[in-house]
Protein backbone atom coordinates (compact mmCIF):
# COMPACT_ATOMS: atom_id res chain seq x y z
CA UNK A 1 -3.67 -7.24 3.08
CA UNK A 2 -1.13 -4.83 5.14
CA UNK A 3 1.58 -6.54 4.96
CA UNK A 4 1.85 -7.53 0.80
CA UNK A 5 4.17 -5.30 -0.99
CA UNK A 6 4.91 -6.07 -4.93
CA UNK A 7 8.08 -5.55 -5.38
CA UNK A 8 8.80 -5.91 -8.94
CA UNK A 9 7.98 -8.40 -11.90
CA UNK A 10 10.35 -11.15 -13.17
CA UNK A 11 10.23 -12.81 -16.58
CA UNK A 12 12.07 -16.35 -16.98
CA UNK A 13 12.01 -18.24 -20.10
CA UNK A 14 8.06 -17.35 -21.17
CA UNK A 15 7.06 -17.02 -17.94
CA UNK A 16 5.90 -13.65 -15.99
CA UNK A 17 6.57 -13.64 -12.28
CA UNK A 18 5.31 -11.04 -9.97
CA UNK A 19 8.16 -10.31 -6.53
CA UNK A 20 5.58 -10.12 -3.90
CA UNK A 21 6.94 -9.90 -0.22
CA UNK A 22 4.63 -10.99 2.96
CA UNK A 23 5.32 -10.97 6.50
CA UNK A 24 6.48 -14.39 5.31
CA UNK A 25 9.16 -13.54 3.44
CA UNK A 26 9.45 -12.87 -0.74
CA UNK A 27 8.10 -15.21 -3.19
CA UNK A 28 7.55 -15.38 -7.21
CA UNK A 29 4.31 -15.74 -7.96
CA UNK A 30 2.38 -17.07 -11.53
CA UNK A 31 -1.11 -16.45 -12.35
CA UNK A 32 -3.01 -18.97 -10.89
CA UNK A 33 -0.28 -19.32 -7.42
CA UNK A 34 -2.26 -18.54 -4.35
CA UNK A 35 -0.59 -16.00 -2.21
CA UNK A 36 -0.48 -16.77 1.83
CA UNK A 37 -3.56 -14.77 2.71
CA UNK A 38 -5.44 -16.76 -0.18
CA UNK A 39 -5.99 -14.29 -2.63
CA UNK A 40 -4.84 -15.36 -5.97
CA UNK A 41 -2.95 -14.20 -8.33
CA UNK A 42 -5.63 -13.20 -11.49
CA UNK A 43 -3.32 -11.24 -13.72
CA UNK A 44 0.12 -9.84 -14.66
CA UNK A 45 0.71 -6.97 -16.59
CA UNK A 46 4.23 -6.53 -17.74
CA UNK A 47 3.38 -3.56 -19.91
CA UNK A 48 1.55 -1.82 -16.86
CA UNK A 49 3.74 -3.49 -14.40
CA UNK A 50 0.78 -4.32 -12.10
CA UNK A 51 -0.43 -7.55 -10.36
CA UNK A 52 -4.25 -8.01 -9.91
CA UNK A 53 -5.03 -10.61 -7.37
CA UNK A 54 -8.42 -11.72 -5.95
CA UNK A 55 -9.91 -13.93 -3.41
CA UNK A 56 -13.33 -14.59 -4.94
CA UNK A 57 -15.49 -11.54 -3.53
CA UNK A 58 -12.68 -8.86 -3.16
CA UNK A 59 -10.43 -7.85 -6.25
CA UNK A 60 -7.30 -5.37 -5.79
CA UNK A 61 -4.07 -4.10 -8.41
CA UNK A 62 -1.07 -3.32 -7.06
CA UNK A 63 1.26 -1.91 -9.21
CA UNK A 64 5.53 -1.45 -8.24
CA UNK A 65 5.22 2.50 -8.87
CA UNK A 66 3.29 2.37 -5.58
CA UNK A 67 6.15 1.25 -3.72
């Protein structure tokens, strides 16, 4: 997905958020949130700070150090 860029990781109350920006603007995303291009979100790492996502067949990490 060119244009998906993680941007960061946010944690609110117990929650873990991953800052991913699309063409569509920036969101916070939760395991389990489907991002636009319908991949979802599988896993956040706030150790690693990485984001796996996946859209069934296809699996990719990003992680913020890439950016």
């Amino acid at each position: 997905y060119s244009s998906l860029r993680f941007k960061g990781l946010a944690q609110s109350d117990k929650k873990l958020l991953a800052i991913i920006e699309t063409d569509n603007g920036q969101k916070f995303y939760k395991v389990g949130d489907t991002l636009d291009n319908g991949f979802v979100i599988q896993f956040i790492s706030l150790e690693n700070v990485t984001v796996d996502i996946s859209n069934g067949t296809k699996k990719e990490k990003y992680s913020a150090d890439q950016y």
